[in-house]
N, C-alpha and C. Protein backbone atom coordinates (compact mmCIF):
# COMPACT_ATOMS: atom_id res chain seq x y z
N UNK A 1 -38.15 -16.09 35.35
CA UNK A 1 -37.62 -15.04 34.51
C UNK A 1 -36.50 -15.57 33.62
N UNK A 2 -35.84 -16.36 34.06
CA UNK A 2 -34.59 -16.99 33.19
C UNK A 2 -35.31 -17.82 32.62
N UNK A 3 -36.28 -18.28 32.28
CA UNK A 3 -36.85 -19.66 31.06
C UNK A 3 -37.51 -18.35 30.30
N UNK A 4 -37.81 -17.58 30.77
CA UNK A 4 -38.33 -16.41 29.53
C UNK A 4 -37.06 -15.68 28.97
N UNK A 5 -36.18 -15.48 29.36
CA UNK A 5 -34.88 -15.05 28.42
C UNK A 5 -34.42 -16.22 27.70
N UNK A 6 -34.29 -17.39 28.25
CA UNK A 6 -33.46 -18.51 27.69
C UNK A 6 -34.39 -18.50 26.10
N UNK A 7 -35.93 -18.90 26.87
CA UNK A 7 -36.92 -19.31 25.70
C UNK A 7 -36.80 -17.91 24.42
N UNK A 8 -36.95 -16.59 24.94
CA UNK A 8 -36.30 -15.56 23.94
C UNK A 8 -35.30 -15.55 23.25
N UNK A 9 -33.88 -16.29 23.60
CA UNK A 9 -32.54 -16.57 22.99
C UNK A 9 -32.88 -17.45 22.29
N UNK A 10 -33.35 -18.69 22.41
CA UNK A 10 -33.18 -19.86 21.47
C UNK A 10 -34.34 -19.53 20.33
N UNK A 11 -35.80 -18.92 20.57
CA UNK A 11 -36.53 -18.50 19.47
C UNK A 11 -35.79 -17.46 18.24
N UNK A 12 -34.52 -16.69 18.87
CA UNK A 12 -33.75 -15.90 17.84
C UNK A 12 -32.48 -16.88 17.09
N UNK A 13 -32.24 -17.67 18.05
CA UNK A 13 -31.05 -18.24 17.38
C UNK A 13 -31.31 -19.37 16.15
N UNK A 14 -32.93 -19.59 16.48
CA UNK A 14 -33.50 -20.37 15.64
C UNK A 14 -34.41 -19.87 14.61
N UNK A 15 -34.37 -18.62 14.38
CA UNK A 15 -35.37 -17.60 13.63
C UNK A 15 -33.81 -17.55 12.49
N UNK A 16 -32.55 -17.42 13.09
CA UNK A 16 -31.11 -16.90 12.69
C UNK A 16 -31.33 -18.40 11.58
N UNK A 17 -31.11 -19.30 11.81
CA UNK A 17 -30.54 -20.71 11.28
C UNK A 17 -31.77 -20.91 10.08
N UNK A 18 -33.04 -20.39 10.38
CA UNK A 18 -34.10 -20.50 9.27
C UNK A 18 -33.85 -19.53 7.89
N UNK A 19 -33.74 -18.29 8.35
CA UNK A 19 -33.95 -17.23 7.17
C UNK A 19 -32.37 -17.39 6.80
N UNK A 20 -32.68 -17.24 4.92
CA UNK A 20 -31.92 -17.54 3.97
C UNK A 20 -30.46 -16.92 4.21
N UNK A 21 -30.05 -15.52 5.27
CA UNK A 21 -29.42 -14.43 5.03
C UNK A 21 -28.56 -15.03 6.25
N UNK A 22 -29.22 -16.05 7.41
CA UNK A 22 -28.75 -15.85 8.74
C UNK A 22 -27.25 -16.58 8.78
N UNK A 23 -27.80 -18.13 9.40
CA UNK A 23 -26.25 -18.68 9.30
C UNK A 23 -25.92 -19.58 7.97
N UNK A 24 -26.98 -19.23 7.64
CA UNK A 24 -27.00 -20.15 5.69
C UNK A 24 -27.79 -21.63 6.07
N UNK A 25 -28.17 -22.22 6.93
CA UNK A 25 -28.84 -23.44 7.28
C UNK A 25 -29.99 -23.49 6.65
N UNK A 26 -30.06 -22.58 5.86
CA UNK A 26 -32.07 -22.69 4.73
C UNK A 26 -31.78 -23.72 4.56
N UNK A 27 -31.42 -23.94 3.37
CA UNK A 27 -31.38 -25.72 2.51
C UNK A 27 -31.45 -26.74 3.62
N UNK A 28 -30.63 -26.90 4.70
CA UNK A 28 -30.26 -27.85 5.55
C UNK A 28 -32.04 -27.95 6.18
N UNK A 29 -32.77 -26.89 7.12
CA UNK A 29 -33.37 -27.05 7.82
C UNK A 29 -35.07 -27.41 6.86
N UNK A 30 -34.80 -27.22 5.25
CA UNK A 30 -35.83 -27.57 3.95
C UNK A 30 -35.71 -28.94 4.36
N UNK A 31 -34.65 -29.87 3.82
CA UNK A 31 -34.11 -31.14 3.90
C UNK A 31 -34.99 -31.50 5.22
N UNK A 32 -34.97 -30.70 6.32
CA UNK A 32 -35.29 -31.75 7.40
C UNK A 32 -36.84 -31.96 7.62
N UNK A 33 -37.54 -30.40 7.51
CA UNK A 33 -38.37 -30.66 7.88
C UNK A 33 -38.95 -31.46 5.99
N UNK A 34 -38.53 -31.17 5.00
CA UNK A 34 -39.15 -32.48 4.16
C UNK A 34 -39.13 -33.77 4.21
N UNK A 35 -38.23 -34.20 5.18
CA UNK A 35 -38.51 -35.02 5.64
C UNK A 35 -39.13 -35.95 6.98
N UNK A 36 -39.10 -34.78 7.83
CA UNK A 36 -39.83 -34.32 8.70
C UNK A 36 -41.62 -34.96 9.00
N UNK A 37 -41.98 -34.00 7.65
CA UNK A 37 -43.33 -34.19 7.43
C UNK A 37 -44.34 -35.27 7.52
N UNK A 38 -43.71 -36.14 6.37
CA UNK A 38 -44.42 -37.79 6.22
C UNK A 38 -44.30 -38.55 7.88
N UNK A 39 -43.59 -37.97 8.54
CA UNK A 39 -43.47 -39.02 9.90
C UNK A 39 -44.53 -38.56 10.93
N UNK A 40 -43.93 -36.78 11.11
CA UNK A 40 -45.34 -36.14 11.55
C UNK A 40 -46.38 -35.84 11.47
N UNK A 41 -46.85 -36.35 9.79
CA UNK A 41 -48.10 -36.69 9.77
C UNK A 41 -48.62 -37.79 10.30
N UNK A 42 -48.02 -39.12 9.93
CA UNK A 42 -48.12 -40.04 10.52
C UNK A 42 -48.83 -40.49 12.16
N UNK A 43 -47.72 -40.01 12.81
CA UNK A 43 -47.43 -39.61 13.83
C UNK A 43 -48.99 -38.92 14.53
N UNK A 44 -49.31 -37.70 13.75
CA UNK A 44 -50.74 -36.91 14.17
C UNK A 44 -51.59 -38.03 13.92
N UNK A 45 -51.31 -38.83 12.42
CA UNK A 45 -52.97 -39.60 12.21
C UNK A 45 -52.91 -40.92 13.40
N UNK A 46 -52.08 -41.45 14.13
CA UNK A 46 -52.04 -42.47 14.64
C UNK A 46 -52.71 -41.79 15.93
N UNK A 47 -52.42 -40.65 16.29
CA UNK A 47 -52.53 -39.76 17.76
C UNK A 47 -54.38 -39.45 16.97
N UNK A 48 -54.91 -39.39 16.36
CA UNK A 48 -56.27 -38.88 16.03
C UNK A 48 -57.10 -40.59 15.81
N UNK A 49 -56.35 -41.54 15.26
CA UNK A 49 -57.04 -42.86 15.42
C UNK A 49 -57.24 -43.09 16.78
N UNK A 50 -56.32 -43.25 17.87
CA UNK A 50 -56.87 -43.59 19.40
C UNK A 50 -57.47 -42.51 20.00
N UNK A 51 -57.34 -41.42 19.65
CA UNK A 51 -58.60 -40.43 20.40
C UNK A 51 -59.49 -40.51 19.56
N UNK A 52 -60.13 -40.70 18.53
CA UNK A 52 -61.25 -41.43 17.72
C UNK A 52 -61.54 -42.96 18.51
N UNK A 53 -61.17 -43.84 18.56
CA UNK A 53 -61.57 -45.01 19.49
C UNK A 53 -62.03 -45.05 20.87
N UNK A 54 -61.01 -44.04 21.83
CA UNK A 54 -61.63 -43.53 23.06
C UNK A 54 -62.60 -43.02 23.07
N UNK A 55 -63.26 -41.92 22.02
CA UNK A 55 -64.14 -41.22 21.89
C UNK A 55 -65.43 -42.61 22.22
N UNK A 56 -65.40 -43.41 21.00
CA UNK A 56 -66.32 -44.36 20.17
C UNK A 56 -66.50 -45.16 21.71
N UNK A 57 -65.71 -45.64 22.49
CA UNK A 57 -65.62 -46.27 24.05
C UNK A 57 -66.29 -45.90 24.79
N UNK A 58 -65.95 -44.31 24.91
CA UNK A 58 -66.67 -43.64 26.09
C UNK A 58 -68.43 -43.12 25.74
N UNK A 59 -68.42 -43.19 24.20
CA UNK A 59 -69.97 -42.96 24.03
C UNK A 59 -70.38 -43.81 24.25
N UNK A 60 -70.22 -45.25 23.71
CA UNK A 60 -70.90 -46.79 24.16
C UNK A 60 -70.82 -46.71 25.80
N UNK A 61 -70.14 -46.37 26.36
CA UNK A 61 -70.05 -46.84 28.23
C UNK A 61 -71.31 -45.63 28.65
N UNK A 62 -71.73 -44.74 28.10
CA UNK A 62 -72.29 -43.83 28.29
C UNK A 62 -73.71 -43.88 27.75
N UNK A 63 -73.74 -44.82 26.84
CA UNK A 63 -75.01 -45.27 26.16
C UNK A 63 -75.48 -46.74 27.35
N UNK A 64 -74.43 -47.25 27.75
CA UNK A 64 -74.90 -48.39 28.57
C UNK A 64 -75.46 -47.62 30.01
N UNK A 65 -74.86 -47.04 30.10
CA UNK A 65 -74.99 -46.06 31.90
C UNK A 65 -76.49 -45.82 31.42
N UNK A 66 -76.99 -45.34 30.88
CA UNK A 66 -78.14 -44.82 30.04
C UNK A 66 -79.05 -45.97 30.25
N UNK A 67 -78.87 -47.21 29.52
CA UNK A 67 -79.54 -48.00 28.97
C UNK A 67 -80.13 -48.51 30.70
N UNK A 68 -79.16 -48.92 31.76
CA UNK A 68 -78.57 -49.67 33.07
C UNK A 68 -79.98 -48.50 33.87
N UNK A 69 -79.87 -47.43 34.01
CA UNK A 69 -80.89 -46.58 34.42
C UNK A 69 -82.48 -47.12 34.76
């Protein structure tokens, strides 16, 4: 019950720091996530290249199990 209030407090205090009116942090939190972006894309395409390779692994080991039959 307390990680569901905590998690409720920090989703407002961080809803507060986004919108333009709250603690004024718009511009600041623009800045971050623009820069943000290029890394976490990154970041996703490197995480989608090795689950693309595992994929390509486990069909070949699965084509041999096959073949081994």
């Amino acid at each position: 019950m307390k990680a569901i209030i905590l998690g409720i407090v920090i989703i407002a205090v961080a809803v507060l720091t986004i919108i333009p009116y709250g603690l004024g942090w718009y511009n600041e939190v623009l800045m971050v996530l623009r820069g943000a972006l290029p890394l976490l894309g990154g970041l996703i395409g490197i995480i989608l290249l090795f689950a693309g390779i595992s994929d390509l692994k486990e069909k070949a080991d699965v084509k041999k199990e096959k073949n081994a039959e």
